[in-house]
Protein backbone atom coordinates (compact mmCIF):
# COMPACT_ATOMS: atom_id res chain seq x y z
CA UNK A 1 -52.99 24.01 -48.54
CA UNK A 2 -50.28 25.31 -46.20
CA UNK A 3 -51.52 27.74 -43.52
CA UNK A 4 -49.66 31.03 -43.34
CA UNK A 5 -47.54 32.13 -41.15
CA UNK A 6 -48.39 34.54 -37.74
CA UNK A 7 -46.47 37.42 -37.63
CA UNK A 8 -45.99 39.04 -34.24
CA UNK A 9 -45.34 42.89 -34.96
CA UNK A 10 -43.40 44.95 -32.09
CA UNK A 11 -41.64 41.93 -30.89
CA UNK A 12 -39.18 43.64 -28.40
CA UNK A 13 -35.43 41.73 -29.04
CA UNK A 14 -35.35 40.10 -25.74
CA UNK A 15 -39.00 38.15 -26.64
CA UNK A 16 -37.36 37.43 -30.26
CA UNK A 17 -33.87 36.02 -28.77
CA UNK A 18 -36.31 34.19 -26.31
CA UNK A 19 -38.41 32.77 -29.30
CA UNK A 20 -35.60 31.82 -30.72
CA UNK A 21 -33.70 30.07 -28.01
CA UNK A 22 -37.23 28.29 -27.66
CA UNK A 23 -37.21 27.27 -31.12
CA UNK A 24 -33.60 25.87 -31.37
CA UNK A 25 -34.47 23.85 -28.19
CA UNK A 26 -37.73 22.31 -29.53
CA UNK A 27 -36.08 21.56 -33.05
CA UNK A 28 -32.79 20.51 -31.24
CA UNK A 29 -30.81 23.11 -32.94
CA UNK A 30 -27.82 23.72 -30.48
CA UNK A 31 -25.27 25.37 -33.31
CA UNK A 32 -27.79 27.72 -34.28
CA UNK A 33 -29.09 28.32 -30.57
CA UNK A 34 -25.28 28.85 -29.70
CA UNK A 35 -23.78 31.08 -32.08
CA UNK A 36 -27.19 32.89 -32.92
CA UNK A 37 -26.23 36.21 -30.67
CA UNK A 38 -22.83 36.35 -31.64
CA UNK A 39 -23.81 35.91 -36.04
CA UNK A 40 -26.56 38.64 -35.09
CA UNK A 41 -24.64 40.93 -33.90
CA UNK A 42 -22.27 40.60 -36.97
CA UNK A 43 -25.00 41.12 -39.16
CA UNK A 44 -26.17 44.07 -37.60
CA UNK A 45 -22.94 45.91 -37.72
CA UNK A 46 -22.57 45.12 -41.26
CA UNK A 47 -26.07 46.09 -42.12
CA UNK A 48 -26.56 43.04 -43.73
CA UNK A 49 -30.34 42.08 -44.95
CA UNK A 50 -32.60 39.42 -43.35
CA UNK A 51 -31.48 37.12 -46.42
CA UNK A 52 -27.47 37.27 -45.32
CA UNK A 53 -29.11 36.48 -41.68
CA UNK A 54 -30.54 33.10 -42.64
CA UNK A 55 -27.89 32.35 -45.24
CA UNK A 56 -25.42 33.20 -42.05
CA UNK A 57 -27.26 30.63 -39.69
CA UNK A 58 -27.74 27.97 -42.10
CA UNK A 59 -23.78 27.99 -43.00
CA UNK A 60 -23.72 27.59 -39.15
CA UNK A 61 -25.73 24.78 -38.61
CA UNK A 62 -24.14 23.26 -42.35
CA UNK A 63 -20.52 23.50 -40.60
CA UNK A 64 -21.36 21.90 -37.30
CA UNK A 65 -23.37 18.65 -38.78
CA UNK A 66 -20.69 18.44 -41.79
CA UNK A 67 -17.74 18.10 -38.60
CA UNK A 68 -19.56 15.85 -36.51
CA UNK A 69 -19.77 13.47 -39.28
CA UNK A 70 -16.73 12.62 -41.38
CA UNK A 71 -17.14 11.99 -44.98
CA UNK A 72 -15.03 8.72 -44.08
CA UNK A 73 -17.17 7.43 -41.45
CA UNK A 74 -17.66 4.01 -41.24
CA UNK A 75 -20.99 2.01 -42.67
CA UNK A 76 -23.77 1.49 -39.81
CA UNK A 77 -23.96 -2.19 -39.30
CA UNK A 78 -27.27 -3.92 -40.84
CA UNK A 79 -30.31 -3.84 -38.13
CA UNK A 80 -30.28 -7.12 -36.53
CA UNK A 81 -33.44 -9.84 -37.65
CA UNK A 82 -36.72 -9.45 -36.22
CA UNK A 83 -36.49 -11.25 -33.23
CA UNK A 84 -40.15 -13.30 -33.70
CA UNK A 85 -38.48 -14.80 -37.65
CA UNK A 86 -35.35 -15.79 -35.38
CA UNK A 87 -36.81 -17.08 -32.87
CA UNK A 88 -40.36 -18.29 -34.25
CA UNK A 89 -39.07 -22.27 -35.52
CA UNK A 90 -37.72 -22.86 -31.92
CA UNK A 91 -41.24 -21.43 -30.44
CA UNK A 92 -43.54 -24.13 -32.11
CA UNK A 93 -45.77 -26.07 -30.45
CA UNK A 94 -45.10 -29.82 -31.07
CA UNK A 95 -47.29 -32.73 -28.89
């Protein structure tokens, strides 16, 4: 069972841009954090709904992790043996 969500009624805007710079720190966020005042202040002035807000933000943070990894990157190399299998034959104990 999920618990619900605490809304804070009469949050003034500076306490709600501060929650949310907060937020995009904590959940290392920097697109969103970045652009958040700037796609806020479009969405007011084209009365868009809360919806068009988050839709706006996540097309945001889509764009910036979809350029800082090309869909040609190269494959990661395979993680290196554990070091104790490696090592573990040369480690015996012979009298």
């Amino acid at each position: 069972m999920t618990t619900p969500i605490q809304r804070r009624h009469g949050m003034t805007d500076q306490a709600a841009d501060a929650a949310v710079d907060q937020a995009c720190r904590m959940l290392r966020l920097p697109t969103v954090r970045l652009q958040f005042n700037d796609i806020v202040e479009a969405v007011t002035r084209e009365q868009m709904t809360y919806r068009a807000l988050l839709a706006e933000l996540l097309l945001a943070l889509n764009q910036a992790s979809s350029a800082t990894v090309p869909a040609s990157a190269p494959p990661r190399p395979a993680p290196a043996a554990d070091a104790r299998t490696k090592w573990e034959p040369m480690l015996e104990f012979q009298p």
